[in-house]
Each structure stands twice: as C-alpha cells, then as structure tokens.
Protein backbone atom coordinates (compact mmCIF):
# COMPACT_ATOMS: atom_id res chain seq x y z
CA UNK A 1 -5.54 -12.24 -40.18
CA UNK A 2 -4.13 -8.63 -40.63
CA UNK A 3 -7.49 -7.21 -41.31
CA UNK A 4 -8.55 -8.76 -37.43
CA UNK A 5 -5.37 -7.34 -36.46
CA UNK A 6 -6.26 -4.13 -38.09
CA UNK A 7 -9.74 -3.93 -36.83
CA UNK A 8 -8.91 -4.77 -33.07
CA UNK A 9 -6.08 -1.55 -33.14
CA UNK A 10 -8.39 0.52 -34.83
CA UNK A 11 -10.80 -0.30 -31.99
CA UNK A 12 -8.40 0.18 -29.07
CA UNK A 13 -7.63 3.59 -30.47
CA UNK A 14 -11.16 4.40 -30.46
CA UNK A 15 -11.40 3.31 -26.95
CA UNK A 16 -8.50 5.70 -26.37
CA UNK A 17 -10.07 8.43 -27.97
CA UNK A 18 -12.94 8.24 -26.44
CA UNK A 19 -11.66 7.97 -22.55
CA UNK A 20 -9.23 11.17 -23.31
CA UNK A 21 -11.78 13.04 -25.11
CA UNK A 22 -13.86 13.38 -21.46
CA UNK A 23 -12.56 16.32 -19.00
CA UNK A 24 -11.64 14.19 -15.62
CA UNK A 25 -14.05 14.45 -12.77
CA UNK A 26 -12.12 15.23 -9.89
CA UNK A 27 -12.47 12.20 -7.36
CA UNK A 28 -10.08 11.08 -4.97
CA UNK A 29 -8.61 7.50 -5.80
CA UNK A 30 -6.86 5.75 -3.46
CA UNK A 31 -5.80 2.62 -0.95
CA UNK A 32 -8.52 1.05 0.71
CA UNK A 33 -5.72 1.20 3.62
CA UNK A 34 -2.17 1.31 4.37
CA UNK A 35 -2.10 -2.70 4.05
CA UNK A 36 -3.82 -2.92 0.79
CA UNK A 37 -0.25 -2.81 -0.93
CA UNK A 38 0.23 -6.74 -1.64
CA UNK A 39 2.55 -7.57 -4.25
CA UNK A 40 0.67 -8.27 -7.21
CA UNK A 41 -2.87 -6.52 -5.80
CA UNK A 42 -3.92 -3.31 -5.07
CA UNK A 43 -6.65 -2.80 -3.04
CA UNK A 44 -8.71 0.62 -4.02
CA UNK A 45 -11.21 2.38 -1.98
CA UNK A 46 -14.55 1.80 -4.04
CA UNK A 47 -16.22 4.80 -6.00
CA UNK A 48 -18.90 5.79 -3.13
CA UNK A 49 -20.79 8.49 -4.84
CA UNK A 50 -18.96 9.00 -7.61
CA UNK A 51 -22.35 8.01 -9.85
CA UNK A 52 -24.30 10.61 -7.75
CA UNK A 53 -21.50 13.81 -8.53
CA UNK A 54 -21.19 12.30 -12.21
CA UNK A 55 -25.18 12.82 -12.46
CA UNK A 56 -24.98 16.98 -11.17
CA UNK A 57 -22.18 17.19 -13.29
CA UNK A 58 -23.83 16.03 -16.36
CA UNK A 59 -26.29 17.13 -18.71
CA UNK A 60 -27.42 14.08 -20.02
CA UNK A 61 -27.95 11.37 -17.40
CA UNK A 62 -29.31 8.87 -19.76
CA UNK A 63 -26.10 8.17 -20.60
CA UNK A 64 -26.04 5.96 -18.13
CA UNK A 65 -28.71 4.52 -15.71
CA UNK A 66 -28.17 3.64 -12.45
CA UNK A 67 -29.70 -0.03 -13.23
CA UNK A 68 -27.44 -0.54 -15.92
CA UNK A 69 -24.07 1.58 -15.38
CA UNK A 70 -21.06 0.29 -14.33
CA UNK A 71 -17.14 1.10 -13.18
CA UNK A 72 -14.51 0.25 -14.66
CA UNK A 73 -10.86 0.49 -13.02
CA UNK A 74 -8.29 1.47 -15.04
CA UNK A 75 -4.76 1.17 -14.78
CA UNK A 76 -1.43 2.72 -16.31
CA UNK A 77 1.92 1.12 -15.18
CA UNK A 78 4.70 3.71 -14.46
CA UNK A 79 6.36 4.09 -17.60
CA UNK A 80 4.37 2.52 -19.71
CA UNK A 81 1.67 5.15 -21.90
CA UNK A 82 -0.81 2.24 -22.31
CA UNK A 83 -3.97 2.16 -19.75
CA UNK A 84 -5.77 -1.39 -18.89
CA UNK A 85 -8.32 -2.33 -16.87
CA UNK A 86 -9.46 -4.77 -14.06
CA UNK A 87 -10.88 -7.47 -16.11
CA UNK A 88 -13.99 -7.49 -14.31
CA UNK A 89 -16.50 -4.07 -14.12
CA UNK A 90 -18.31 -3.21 -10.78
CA UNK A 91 -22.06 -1.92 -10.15
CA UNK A 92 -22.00 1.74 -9.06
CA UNK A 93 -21.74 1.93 -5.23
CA UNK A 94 -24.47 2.83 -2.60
CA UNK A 95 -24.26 6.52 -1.90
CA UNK A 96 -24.96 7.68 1.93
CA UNK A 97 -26.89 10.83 2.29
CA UNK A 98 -24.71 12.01 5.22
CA UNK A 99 -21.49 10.31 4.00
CA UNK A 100 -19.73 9.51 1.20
CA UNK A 101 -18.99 6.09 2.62
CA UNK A 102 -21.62 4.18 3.91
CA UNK A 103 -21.34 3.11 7.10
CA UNK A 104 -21.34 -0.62 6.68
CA UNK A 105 -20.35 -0.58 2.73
CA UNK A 106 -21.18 -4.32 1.06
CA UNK A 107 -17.76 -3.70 -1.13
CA UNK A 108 -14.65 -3.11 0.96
CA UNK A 109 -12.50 -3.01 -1.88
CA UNK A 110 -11.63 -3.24 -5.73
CA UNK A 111 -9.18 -5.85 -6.23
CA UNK A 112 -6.52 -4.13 -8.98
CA UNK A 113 -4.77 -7.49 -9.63
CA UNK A 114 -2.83 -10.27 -9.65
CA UNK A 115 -3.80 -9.59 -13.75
CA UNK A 116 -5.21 -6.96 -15.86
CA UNK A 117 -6.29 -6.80 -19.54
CA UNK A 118 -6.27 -4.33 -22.59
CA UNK A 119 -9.01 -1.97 -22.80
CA UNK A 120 -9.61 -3.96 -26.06
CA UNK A 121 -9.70 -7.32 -24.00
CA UNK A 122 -7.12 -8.53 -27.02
CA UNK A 123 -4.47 -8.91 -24.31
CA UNK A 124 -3.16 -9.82 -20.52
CA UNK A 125 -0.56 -8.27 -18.48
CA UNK A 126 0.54 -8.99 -14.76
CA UNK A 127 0.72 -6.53 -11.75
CA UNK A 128 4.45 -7.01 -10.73
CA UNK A 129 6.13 -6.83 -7.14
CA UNK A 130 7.85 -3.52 -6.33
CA UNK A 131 6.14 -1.19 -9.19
CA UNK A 132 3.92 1.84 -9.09
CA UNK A 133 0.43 1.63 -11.52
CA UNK A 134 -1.58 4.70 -11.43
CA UNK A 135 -5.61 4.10 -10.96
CA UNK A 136 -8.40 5.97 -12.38
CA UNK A 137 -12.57 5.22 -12.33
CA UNK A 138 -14.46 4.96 -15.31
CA UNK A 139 -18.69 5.06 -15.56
CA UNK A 140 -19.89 3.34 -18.37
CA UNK A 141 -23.52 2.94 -19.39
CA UNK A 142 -24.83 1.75 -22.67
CA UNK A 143 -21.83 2.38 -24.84
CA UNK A 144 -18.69 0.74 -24.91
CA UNK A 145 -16.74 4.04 -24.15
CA UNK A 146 -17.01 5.63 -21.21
CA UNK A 147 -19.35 8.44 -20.06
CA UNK A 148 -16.82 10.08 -17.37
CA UNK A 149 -13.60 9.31 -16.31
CA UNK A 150 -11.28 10.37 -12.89
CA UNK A 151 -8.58 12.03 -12.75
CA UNK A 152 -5.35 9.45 -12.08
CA UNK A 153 -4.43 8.60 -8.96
CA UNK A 154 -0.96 9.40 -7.05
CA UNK A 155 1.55 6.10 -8.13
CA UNK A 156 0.42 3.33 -5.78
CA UNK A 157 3.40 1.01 -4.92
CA UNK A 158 2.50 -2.76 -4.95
CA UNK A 159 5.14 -4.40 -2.45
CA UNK A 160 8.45 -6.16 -2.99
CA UNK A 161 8.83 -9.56 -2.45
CA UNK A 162 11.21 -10.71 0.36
CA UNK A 163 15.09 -11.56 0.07
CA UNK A 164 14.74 -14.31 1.62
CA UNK A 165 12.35 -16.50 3.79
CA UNK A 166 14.29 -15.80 6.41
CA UNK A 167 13.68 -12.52 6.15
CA UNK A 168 9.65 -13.09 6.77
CA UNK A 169 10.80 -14.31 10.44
CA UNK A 170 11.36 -11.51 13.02
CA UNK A 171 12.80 -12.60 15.61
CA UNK A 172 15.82 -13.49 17.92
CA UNK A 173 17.92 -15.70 15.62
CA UNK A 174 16.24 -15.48 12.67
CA UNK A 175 13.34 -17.19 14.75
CA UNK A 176 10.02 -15.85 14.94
CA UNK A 177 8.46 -15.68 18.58
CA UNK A 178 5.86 -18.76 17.95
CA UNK A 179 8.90 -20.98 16.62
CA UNK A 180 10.66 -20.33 20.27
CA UNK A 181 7.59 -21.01 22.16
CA UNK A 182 7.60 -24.43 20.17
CA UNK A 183 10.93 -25.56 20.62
CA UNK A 184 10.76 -24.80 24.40
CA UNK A 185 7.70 -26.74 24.76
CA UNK A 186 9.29 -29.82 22.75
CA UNK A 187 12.14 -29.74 24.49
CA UNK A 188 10.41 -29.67 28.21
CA UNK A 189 8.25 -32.15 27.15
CA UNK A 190 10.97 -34.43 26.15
CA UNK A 191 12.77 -34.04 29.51
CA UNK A 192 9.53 -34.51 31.21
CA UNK A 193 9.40 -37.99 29.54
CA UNK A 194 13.11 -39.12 30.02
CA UNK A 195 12.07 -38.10 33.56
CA UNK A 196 9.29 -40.06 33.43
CA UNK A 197 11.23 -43.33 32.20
CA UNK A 198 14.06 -43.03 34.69
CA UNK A 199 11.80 -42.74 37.53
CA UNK A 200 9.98 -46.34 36.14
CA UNK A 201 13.16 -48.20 35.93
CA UNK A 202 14.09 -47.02 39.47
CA UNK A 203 10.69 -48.11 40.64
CA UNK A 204 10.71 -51.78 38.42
CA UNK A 205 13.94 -52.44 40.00
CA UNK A 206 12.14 -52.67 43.87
C-alpha cells in the first residue's frame, strides 16, 4: 500500500515537473462572458487557435498531431499551490483564417466545474461558491505531460450563493413581478365568480 502511495506522488511530481519545466505561451484565458460566473462553474472561452500559434512556436510539431492532441484545463484555487484539471480533455478547436473565433464555433464553452480532479486523477475536489481559481490551457499529444502550457489566467470569481430565497425575488415586497401578476389574476378571478354566483341566486329566486 505505501509503495502505490509512493508511486502515485512520485508520478504527480513528475507531472509537475514537467508542466513547469515549459516557458508559458502567452494566450489570453478568460470568461466565455460576464454570466459565465455560476457558483460552482466557470465557463472559459475555448482555445481558438491556440494549436495553430503552439505549431509556429514550436520546433517539433510531432509532438503533437492535430488528429490526436488534446486540451487540458487546468486549475489552481486561490491559495492553494496545487493545480487540477477539468476531468474531461477537449479536441483542439477549429481555427478561422480571418479570426481567431470562428464565426459560428461548435464549442461555446469549457465547463470548469461543479468538480475537478488531481493531475494524477488519484483525487476529487469541488469548485466552491464565492472563490477565485486561476485557469490555464494545456496541449497534450502522445505523452502524458504536456507539450505547451498558458500562462494563468487573472482570478476568476465563481458566484456566492444567496442569503436567502428571498433574496432571489426582486421585487415590491419581497415579490417578484410574475408573483403580482398572479395574485391579481387569482384574486379577479375569484370576484368574477362570487359575482357570478350572486347574480344566479338573484335570478333562481324569479
């Protein structure tokens, strides 16, 4: 049992190693959007053309094929000196000639979250409401360390959650605007029908 426990730390440190042995490729990383702050996801602009400037940065592109590289996301919580990942690796991006961003990209977003895992895959952790994670892109091709890494991102926020319910419903008395058009409506409709009743008796009665 401690030699398994032994190997996997010996491997994580190699994984380590190898990531911050690479000089960072400047690439912007950030929010898909404003509203891509939920409170246990982050959703990240994907890496449009970030294969394409890894490949005239490079002098060995076999690294890493276009068929068969991938992207990791990885993440470092604030305060915390350990990185993870996104559980899940992404194929490398279309690229647009004219723009960096196709127009009509088939991946809006990377998901970072609800959970993330050890570079190692030995262990799980949990984005958390209200905390900052810093996000970097990784290439990969036919080894398991990486061929090129980003430079971190600014701290992305994920969101808090709310005091209260009450304090998801804007409104006039702690009412949202829908929940007043509601309780109008109910309470026309019931004096339509009481209405309705009195004006049957009266007639019953001739």
């Amino acid at each position: 049992m401690g030699s398994q426990r032994l190997g996997a730390l010996f491997h994580l440190l190699w994984l380590s190693l190898g990531a911050a042995s690479l000089p960072p490729l400047d690439y912007p990383v950030r929010l898909y959007s404003e509203s891509s702050r939920l409170s246990t996801v982050l959703r990240v602009r994907p890496a449009f053309c970030l294969f394409e400037r890894w490949r005239q940065a490079t002098v060995d592109p076999s690294q890493a094929p276009r068929a068969s590289a991938t992207i990791q996301v990885h993440v470092q919580p604030s305060g915390d000196n350990a990185t993870y990942k996104v559980p899940q690796g992404f194929p490398v991006p279309p690229c647009s000639p004219l723009f960096e961003e196709p127009p009509l990209p088939r991946e809006f977003a990377y998901d970072v979250g609800p959970g993330l895992a050890c570079l190692n895959d030995t262990c799980t952790r949990d984005l958390l409401p209200g905390r900052s994670y810093r996000v970097r892109f990784a290439l990969y091709g036919r080894a398991v360390t990486p061929v090129m890494v980003t430079n971190w991102s600014r701290p992305l926020e994920t969101r808090g959650l709310p005091r209260s319910f009450r304090a998801m419903e804007p409104g006039p008395g702690g009412r949202s605007g829908g929940m007043v058009v509601v309780t109008v409506l109910l309470s026309v409709s019931v004096l339509l029908l009481l209405a309705a009743m009195g004006l049957a008796v009266v007639l019953g009665r001739r």
